[in-house]
Protein backbone atom coordinates (compact mmCIF):
# COMPACT_ATOMS: atom_id res chain seq x y z
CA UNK A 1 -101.06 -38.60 -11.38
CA UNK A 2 -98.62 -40.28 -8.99
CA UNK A 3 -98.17 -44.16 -8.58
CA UNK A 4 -98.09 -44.68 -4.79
CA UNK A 5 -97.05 -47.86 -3.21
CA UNK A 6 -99.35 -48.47 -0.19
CA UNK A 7 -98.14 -51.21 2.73
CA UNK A 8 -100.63 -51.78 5.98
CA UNK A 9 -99.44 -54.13 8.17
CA UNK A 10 -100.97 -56.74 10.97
CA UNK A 11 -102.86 -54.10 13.31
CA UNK A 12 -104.03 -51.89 10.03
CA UNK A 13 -106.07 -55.33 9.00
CA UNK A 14 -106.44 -56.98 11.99
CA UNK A 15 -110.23 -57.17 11.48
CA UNK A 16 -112.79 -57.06 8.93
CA UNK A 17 -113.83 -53.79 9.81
CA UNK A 18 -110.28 -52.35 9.98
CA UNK A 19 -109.65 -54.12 6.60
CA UNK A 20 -113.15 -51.72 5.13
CA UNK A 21 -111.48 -48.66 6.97
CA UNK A 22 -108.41 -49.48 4.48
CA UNK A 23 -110.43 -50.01 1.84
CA UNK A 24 -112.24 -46.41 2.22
CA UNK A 25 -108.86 -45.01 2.78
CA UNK A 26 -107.26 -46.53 -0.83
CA UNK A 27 -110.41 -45.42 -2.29
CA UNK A 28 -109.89 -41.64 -1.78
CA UNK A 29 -106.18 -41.99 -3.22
CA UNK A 30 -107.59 -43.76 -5.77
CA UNK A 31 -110.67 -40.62 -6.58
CA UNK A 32 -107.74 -38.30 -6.14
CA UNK A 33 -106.26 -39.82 -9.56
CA UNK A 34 -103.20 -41.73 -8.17
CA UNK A 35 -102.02 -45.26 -9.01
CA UNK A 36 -102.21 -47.64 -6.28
CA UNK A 37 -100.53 -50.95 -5.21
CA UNK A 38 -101.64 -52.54 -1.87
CA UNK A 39 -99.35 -54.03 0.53
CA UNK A 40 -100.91 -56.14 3.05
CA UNK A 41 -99.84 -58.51 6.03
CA UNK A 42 -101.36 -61.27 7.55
CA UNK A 43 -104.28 -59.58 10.04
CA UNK A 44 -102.07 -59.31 13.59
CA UNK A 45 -102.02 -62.45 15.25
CA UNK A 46 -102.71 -65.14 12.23
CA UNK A 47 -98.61 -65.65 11.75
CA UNK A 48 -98.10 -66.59 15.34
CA UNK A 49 -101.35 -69.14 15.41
CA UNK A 50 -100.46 -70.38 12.24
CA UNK A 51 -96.83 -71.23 13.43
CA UNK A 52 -98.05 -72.85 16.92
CA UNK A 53 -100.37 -75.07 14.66
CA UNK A 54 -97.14 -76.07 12.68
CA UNK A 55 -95.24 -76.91 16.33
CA UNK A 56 -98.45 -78.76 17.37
CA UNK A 57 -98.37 -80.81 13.76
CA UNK A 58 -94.54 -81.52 14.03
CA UNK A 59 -92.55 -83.36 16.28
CA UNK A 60 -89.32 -80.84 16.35
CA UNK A 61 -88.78 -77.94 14.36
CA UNK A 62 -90.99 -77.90 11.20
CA UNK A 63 -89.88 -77.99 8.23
CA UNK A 64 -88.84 -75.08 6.46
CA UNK A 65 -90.38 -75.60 3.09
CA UNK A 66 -93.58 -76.71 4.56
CA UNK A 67 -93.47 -73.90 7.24
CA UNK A 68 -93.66 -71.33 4.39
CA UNK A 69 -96.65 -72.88 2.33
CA UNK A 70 -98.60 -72.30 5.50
CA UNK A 71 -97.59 -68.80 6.47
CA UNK A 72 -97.81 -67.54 3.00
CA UNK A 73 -101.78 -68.34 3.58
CA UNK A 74 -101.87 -65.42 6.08
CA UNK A 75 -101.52 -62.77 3.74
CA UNK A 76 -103.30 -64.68 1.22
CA UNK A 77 -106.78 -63.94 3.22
CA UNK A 78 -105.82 -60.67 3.28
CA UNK A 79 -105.36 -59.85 -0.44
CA UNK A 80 -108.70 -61.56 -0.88
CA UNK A 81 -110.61 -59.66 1.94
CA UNK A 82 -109.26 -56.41 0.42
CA UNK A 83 -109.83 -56.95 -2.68
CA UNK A 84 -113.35 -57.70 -2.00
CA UNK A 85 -114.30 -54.42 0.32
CA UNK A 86 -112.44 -52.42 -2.36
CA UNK A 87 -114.79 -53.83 -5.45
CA UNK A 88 -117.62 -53.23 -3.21
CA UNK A 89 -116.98 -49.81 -2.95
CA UNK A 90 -116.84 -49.68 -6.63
CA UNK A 91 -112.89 -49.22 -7.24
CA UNK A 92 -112.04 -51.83 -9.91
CA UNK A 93 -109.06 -54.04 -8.01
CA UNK A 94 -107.19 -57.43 -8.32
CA UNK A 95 -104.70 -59.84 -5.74
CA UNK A 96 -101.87 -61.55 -5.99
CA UNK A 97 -99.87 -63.79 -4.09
CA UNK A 98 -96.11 -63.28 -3.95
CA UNK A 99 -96.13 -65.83 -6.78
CA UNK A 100 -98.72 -64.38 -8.97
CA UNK A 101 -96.41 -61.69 -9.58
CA UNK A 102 -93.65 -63.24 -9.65
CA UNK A 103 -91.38 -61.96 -6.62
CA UNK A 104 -88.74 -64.29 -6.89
CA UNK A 105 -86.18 -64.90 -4.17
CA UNK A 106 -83.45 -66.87 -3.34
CA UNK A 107 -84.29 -70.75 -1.73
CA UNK A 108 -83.75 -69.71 2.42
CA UNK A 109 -86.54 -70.62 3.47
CA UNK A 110 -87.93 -68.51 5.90
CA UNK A 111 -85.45 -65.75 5.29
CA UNK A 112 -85.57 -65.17 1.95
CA UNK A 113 -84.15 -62.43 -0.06
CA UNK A 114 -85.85 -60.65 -3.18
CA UNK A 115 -83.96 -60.81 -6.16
CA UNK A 116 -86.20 -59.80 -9.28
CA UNK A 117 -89.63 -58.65 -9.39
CA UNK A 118 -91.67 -59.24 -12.71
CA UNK A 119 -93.64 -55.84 -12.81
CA UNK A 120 -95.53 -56.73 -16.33
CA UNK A 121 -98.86 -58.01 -15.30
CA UNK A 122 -99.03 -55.16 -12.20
CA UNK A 123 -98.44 -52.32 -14.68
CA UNK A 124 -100.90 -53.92 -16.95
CA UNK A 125 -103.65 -53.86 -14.35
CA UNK A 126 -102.72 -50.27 -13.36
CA UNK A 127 -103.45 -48.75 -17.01
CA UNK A 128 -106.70 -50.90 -16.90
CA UNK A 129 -107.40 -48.68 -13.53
CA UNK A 130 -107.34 -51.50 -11.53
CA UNK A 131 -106.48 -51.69 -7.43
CA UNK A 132 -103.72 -53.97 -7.52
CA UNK A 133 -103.25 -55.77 -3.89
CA UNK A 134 -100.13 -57.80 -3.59
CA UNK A 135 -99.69 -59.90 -0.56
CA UNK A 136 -96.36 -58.93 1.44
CA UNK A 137 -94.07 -61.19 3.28
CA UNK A 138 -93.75 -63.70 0.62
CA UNK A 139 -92.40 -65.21 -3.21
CA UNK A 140 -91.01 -67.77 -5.07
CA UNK A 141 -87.93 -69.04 -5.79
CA UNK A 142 -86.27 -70.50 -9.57
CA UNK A 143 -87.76 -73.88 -8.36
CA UNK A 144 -91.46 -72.66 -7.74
CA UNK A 145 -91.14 -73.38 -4.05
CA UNK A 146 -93.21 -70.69 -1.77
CA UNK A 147 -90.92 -68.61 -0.19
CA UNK A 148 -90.82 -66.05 3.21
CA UNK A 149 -89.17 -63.31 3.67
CA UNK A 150 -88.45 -63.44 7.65
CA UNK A 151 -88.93 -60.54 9.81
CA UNK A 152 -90.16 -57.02 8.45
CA UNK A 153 -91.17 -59.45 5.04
CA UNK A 154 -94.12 -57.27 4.21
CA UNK A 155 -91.76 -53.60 4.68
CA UNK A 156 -89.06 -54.82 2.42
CA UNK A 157 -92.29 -56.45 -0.61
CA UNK A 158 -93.28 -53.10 -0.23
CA UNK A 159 -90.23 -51.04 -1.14
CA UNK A 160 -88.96 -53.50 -3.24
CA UNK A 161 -92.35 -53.27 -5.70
CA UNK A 162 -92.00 -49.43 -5.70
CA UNK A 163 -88.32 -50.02 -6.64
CA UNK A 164 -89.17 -51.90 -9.22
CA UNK A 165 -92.23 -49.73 -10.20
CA UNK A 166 -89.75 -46.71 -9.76
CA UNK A 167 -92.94 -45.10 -8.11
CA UNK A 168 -93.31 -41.92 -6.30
CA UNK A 169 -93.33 -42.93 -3.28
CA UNK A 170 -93.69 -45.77 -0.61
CA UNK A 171 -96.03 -45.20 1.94
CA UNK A 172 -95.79 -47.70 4.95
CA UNK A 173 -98.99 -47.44 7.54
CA UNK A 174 -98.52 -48.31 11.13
CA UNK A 175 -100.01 -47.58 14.43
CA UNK A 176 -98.00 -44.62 14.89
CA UNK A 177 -97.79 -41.25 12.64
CA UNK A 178 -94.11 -41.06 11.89
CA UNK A 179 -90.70 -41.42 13.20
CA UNK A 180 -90.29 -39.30 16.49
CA UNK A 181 -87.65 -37.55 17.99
CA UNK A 182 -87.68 -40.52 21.07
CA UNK A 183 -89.85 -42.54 22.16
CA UNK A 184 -92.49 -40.21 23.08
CA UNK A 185 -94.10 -42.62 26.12
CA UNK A 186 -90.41 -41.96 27.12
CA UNK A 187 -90.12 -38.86 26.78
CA UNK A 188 -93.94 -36.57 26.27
CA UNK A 189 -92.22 -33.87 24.55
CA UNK A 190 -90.57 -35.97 21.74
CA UNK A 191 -92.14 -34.30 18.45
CA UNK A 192 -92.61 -35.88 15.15
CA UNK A 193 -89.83 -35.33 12.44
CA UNK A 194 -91.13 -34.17 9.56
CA UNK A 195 -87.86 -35.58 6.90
CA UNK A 196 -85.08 -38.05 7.67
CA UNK A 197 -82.62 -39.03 5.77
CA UNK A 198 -82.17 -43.32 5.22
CA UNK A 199 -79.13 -43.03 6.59
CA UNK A 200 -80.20 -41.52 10.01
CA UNK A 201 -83.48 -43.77 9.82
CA UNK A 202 -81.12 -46.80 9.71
CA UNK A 203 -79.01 -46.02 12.55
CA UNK A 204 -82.20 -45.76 14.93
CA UNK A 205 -83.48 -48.72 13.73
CA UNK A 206 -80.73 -50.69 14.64
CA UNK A 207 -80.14 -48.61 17.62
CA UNK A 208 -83.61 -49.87 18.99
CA UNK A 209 -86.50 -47.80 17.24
CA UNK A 210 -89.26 -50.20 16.01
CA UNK A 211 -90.85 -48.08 13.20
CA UNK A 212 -89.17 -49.93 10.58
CA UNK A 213 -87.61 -53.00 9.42
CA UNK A 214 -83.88 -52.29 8.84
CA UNK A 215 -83.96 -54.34 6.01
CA UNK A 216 -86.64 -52.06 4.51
CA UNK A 217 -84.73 -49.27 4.97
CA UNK A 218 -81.38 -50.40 3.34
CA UNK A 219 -83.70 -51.09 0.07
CA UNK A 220 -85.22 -47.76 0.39
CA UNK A 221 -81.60 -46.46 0.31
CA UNK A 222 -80.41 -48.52 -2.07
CA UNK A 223 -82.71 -47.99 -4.70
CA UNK A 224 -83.97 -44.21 -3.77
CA UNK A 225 -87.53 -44.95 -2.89
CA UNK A 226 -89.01 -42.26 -0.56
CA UNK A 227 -90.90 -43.73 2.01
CA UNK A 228 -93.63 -42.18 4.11
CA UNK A 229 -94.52 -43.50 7.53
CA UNK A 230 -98.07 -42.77 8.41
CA UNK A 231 -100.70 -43.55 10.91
CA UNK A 232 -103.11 -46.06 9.18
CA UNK A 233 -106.29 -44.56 10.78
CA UNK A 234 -105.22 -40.71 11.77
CA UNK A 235 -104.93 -37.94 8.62
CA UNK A 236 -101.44 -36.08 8.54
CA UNK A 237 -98.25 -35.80 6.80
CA UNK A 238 -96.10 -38.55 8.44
CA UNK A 239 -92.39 -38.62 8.00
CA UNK A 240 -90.66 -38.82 5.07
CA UNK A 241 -87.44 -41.05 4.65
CA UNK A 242 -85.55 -39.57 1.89
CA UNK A 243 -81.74 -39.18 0.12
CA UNK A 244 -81.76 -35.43 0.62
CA UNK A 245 -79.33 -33.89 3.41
CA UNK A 246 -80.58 -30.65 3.34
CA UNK A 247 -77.50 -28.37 3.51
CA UNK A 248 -78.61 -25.42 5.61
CA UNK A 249 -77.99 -23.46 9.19
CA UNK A 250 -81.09 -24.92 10.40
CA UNK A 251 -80.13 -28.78 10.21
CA UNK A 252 -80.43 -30.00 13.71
CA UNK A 253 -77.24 -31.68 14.92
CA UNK A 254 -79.10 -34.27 16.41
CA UNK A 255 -82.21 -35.83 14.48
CA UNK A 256 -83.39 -38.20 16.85
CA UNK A 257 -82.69 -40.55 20.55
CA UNK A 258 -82.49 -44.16 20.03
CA UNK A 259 -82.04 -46.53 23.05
CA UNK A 260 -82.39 -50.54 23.92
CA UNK A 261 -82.79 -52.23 26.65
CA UNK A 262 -82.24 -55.24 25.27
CA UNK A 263 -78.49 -55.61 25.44
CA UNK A 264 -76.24 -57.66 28.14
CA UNK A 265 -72.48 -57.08 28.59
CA UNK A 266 -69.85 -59.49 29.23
CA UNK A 267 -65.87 -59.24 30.52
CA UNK A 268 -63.13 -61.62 30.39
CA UNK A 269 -60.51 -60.27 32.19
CA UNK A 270 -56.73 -60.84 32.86
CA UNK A 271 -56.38 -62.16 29.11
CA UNK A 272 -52.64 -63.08 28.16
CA UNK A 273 -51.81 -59.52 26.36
CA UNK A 274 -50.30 -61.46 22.74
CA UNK A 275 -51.40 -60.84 19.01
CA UNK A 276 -54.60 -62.51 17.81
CA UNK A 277 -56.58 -62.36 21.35
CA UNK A 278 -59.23 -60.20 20.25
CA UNK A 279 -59.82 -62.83 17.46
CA UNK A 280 -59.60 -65.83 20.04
CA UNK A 281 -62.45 -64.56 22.41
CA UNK A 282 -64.99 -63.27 19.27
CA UNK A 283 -63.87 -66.08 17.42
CA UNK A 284 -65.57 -68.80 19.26
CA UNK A 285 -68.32 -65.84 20.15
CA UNK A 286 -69.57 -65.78 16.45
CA UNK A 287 -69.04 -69.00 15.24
CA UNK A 288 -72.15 -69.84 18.10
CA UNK A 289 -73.79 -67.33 16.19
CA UNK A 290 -73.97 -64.78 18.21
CA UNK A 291 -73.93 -61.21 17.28
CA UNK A 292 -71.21 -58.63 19.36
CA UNK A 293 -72.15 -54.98 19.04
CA UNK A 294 -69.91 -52.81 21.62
CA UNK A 295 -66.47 -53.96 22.34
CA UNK A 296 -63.64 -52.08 24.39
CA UNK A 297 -60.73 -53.46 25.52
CA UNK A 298 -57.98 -52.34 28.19
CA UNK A 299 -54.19 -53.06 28.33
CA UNK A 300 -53.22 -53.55 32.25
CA UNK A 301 -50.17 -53.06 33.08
CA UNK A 302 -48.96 -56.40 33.85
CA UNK A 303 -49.55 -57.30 30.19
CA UNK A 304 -52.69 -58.83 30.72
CA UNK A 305 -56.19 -57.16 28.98
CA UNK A 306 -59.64 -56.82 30.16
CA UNK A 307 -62.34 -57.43 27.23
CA UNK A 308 -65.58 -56.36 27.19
CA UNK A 309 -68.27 -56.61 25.02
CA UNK A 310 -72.16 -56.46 24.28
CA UNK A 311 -74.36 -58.68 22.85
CA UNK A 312 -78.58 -59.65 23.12
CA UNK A 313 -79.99 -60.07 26.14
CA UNK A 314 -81.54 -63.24 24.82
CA UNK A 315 -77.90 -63.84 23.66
CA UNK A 316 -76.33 -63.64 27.05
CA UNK A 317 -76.56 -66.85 28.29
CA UNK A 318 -75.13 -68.97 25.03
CA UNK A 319 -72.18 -66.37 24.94
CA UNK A 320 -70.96 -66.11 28.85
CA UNK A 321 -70.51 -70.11 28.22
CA UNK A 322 -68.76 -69.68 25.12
CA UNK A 323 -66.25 -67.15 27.31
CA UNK A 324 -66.19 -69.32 30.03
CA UNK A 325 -64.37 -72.26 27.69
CA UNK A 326 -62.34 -69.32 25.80
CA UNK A 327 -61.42 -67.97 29.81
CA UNK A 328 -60.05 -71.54 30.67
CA UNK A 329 -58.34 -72.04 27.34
CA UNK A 330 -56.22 -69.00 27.43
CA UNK A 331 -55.90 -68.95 31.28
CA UNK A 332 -57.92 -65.71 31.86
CA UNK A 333 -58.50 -64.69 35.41
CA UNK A 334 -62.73 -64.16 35.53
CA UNK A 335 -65.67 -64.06 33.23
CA UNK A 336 -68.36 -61.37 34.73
CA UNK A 337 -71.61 -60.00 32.93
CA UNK A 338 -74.12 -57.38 33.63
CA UNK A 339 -77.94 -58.02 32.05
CA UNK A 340 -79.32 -54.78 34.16
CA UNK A 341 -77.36 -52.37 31.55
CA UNK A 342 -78.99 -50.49 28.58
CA UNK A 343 -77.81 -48.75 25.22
CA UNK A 344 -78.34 -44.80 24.84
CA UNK A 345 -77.58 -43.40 21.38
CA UNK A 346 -77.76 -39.74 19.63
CA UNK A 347 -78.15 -39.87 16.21
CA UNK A 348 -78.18 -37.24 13.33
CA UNK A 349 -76.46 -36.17 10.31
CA UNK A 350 -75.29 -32.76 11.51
CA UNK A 351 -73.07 -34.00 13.53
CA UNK A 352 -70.70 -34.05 10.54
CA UNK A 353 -70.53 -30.26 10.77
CA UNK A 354 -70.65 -29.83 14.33
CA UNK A 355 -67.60 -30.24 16.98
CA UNK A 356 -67.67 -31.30 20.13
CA UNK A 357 -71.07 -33.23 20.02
CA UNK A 358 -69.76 -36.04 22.14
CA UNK A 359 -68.63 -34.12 24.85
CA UNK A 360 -72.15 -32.17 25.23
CA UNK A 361 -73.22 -35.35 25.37
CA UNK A 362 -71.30 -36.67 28.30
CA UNK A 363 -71.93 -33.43 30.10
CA UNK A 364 -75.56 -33.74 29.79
CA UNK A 365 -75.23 -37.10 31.65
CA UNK A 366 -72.82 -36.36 34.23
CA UNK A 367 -75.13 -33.53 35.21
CA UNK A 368 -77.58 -36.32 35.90
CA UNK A 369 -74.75 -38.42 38.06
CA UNK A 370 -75.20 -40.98 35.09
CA UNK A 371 -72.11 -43.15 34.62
CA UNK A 372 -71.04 -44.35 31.04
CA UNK A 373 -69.62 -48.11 30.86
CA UNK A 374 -68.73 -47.72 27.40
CA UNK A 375 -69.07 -45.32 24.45
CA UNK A 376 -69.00 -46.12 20.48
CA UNK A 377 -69.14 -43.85 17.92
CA UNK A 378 -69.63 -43.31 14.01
CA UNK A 379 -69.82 -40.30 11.31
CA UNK A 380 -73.80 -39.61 12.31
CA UNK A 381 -74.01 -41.49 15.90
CA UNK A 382 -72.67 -41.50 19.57
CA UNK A 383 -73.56 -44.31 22.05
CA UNK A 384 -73.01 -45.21 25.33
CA UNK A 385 -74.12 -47.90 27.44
CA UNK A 386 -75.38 -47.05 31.17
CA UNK A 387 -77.16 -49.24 33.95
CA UNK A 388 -80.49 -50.05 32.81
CA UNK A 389 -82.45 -48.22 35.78
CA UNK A 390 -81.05 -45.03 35.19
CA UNK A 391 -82.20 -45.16 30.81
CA UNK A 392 -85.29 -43.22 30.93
CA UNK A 393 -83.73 -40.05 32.89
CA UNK A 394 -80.64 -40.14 30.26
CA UNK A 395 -83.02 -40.12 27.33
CA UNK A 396 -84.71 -36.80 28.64
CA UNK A 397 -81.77 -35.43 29.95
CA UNK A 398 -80.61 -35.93 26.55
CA UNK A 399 -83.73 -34.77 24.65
CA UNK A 400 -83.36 -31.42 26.50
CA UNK A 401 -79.93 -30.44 26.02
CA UNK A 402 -79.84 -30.91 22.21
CA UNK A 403 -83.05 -28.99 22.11
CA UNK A 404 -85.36 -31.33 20.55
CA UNK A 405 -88.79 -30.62 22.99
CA UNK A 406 -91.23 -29.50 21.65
CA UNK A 407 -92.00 -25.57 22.47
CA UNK A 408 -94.49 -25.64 25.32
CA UNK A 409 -98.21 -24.58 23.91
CA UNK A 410 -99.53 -21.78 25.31
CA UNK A 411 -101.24 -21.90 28.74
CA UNK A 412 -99.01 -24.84 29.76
């Protein structure tokens, strides 16, 4: 008997008769022998009417508190709708809210962050044979205030109660059937991985691959909770996300293409060449809370330097006026940015044993005529940033020279 941790998020409940096609589906796990806790989300759509009810109720931004009694209520249906087509079908089963359990977080409202989960009263329910359904996204913190946990809140309830739980594994449903080599709309011939490790997982989904929560993932790691990603209403095996690097001569170099189109560059150029500049441009940069990914700067030689850096698209705007003030304060020559520019990235823990995985990179895209603005690199990723129009022919040209189509079925 295996205690599985079970998380469906907005689309897997997004109606009463998706919620009963969950219900059939925890049933079966349940007739197979298994322990199961329920994970659930607010059905799609109820977070974002419930927070344009709180903009119509308040004058300026609501407040925070208040803002998380009302979204918590989201998942709260859920739990109860559950809970109800499970018992129906005859499977003994009980809900909880966040606080019910006892998920308690730290006080930042709307961003919360789990500290200590009281597992007593789920583990009593689960030798009674009970269903237990635990509404994600949400807890409470040392002063009994309802709590959220931001963005990905019902990934990271879900790993963190199978942490806690130390259960077998963490299965997280979605409307895809696991983690793919790209983005197969992208590219038709991405195929589905069958393992990755966290670490790999993590770097595509902060390199743009919207699977999972990052936050999720760095629990899963943390705490060495395999996780699953499945298709909520399609049988197969998913992906697993585990510790394990298997060491053998069939570990792909590359596990997987990430890219974003998200991302906006910005240069300040003919910067007085002196100790500290770097600090004087990002400075300002990040204290308007603004995040910099790529940066690369060049030494001219009339000791003057040309900065560059990435940030959000959404971002691009707050931060070319921050470098305009830093340009006039330090009596740089120009500020120029670039929003039609895009982030390709190869990603994969064989790279560690493999030489010379950057340069079959760049040769795959100059065969293409594709030129690179900027390249960063780590242990278990390369990435470059290109003009925007040209992303979707550098992800397949990519795809095909690390070898990662899938083998053309016969009769194609």
């Amino acid at each position: 008997m295996a205690l599985i941790v079970q998380k469906f998020g907005g689309t897997s409940v997004g109606t009463v008769e998706r919620i009963q096609q969950v219900a059939e589906k925890v049933k079966k796990f349940r007739e197979n022998g298994d322990d199961i806790v329920v994970v659930v989300s607010a059905m799609s759509g109820e977070t974002n009417r419930l927070i344009e009810l709180a903009k119509q109720a308040s004058d300026e931004q609501p407040v925070p508190r208040e803002l998380d009694v009302m979204l918590s209520t989201g998942e709260q249906v859920t739990i109860a709708l559950l809970t109800m087509a499970l018992i129906r079908r005859g499977v003994p089963a009980v809900s909880y809210t966040g606080n019910q359990v006892r998920i308690l977080t730290d006080s930042a409202h709307n961003k919360a962050r789990i500290l200590q989960i009281d597992d007593q009263k789920l583990r009593a329910d689960l030798k009674a044979g009970r269903v237990v359904v635990v509404a994600g996204f949400q807890g409470v913190d040392e002063h009994g205030n309802i709590t959220t946990l931001g963005r990905g809140g019902s990934d990271t309830t879900g790993v963190a109660l199978a942490a806690a739980l130390k259960a077998d594994e963490c299965q997280i449903y979605t409307d895809v059937d696991g983690v793919y080599t790209t983005d197969p709309r992208v590219v038709p011939q991405a195929q589905r991985l069958e393992k990755i490790t966290f670490e790999e997982m993590l770097e595509m989904a902060s390199l743009g691959s919207k699977v999972l929560q990052i936050r999720s993932v760095e629990f899963a790691g943390k705490y060495n909770v395999p996780l699953r990603v499945l298709h909520s209403f399609k049988e197969g095996p998913g992906t697993l996300i585990t510790l394990d690097e298997e060491e053998s001569m069939e570990q792909p170099i590359i596990s997987g293409i990430a890219f974003n189109r998200d991302e906006a560059k910005l240069t300040i150029r003919g910067v007085p060449d002196i100790p500290g500049v770097a600090f004087k441009i990002l400075g300002p940069v990040s204290a308007a809370n603004i995040e910099v990914d790529m940066i690369v700067q060049n030494v001219a030689h009339d000791n003057t330097t040309d900065f560059t850096f990435t940030v959000h698209r959404n971002d691009y705007q707050a931060a070319q006026q921050v470098l305009e003030d830093t340009a006039r304060e330090l009596g740089a020559r120009e500020v120029i940015g670039d929003i039609k520019i895009a982030k390709v990235s190869i990603v994969g823990v064989g790279m560690r044993s493999h030489a010379g995985v950057a340069s079959r990179m760049f040769e795959a895209l100059a065969k293409e005529n594709i030129n690179i603005q900027m390249i960063s690199t780590s242990e278990i990723k390369v990435s470059v940033v290109i003009e925007e129009k040209y992303l979707e022919l550098a992800v397949r040209a990519l795809h095909t020279a690390f070898e990662l189509d899938a083998p053309a079925r016969q009769g194609d």
